[in-house]
Protein backbone atom coordinates (compact mmCIF):
# COMPACT_ATOMS: atom_id res chain seq x y z
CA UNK A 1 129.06 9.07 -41.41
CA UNK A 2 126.51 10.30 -44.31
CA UNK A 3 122.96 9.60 -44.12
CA UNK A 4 121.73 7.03 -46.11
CA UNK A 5 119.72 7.78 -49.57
CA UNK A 6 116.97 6.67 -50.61
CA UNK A 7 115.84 6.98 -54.31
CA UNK A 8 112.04 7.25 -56.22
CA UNK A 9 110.63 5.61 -58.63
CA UNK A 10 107.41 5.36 -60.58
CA UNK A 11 106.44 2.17 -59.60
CA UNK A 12 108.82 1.48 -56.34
CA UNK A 13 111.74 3.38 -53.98
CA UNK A 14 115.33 1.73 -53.27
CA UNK A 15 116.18 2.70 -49.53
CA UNK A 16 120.24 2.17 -48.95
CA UNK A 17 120.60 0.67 -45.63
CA UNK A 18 123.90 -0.25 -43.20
CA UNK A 19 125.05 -3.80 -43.67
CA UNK A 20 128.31 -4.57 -42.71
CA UNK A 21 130.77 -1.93 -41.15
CA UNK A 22 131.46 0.11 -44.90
CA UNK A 23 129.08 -1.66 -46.84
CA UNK A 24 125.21 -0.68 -47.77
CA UNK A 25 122.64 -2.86 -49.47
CA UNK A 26 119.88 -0.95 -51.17
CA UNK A 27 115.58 -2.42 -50.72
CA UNK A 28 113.83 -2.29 -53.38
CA UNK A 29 110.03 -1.41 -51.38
CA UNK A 30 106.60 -1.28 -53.57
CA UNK A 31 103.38 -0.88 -51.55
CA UNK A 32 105.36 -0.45 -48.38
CA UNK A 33 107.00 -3.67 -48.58
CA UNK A 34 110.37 -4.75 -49.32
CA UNK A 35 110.37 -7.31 -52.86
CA UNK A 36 114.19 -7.24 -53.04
CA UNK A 37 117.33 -6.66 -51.56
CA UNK A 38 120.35 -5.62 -53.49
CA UNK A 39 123.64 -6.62 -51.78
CA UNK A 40 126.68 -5.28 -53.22
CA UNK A 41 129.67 -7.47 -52.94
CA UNK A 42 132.46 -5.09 -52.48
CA UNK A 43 132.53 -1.05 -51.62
CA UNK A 44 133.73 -0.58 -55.46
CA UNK A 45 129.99 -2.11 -56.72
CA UNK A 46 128.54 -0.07 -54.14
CA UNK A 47 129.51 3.10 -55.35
CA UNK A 48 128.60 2.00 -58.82
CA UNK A 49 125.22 0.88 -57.23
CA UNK A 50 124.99 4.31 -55.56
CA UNK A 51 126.17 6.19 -58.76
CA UNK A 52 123.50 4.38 -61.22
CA UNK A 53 120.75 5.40 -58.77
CA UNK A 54 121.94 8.91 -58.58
CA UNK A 55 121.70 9.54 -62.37
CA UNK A 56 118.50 7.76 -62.88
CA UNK A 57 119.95 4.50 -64.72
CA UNK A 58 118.35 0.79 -64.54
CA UNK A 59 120.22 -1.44 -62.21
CA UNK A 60 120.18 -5.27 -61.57
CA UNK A 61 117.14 -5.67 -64.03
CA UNK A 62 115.07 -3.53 -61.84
């Protein structure tokens, strides 16, 4: 199993976090709180999720 990520930002982070058995959702935290979850509904938007955050691009408005 890999360690889950977690990603900066200016203004907020985006932790990934276990879910359900192969599937992570992602909190958005600013000022040590979480605002938002993002849930992914499939391992395919996942990666995409994962992959968008890795290279620094805007996701789900955010």
């Amino acid at each position: 199993m890999r360690k889950m990520k977690r990603w900066e930002r200016a203004e907020y982070s985006i932790q990934e976090v276990q879910a359900k058995r192969d599937l992570h959702e992602f909190n958005v935290i600013k000022n040590e709180e979480v605002i938002m979850t993002i849930t992914p509904k499939n391992v395919a938007e996942m990666n995409e999720t994962i992959r968008k955050l890795d290279e620094n691009e805007p996701i789900y408005g955010i």
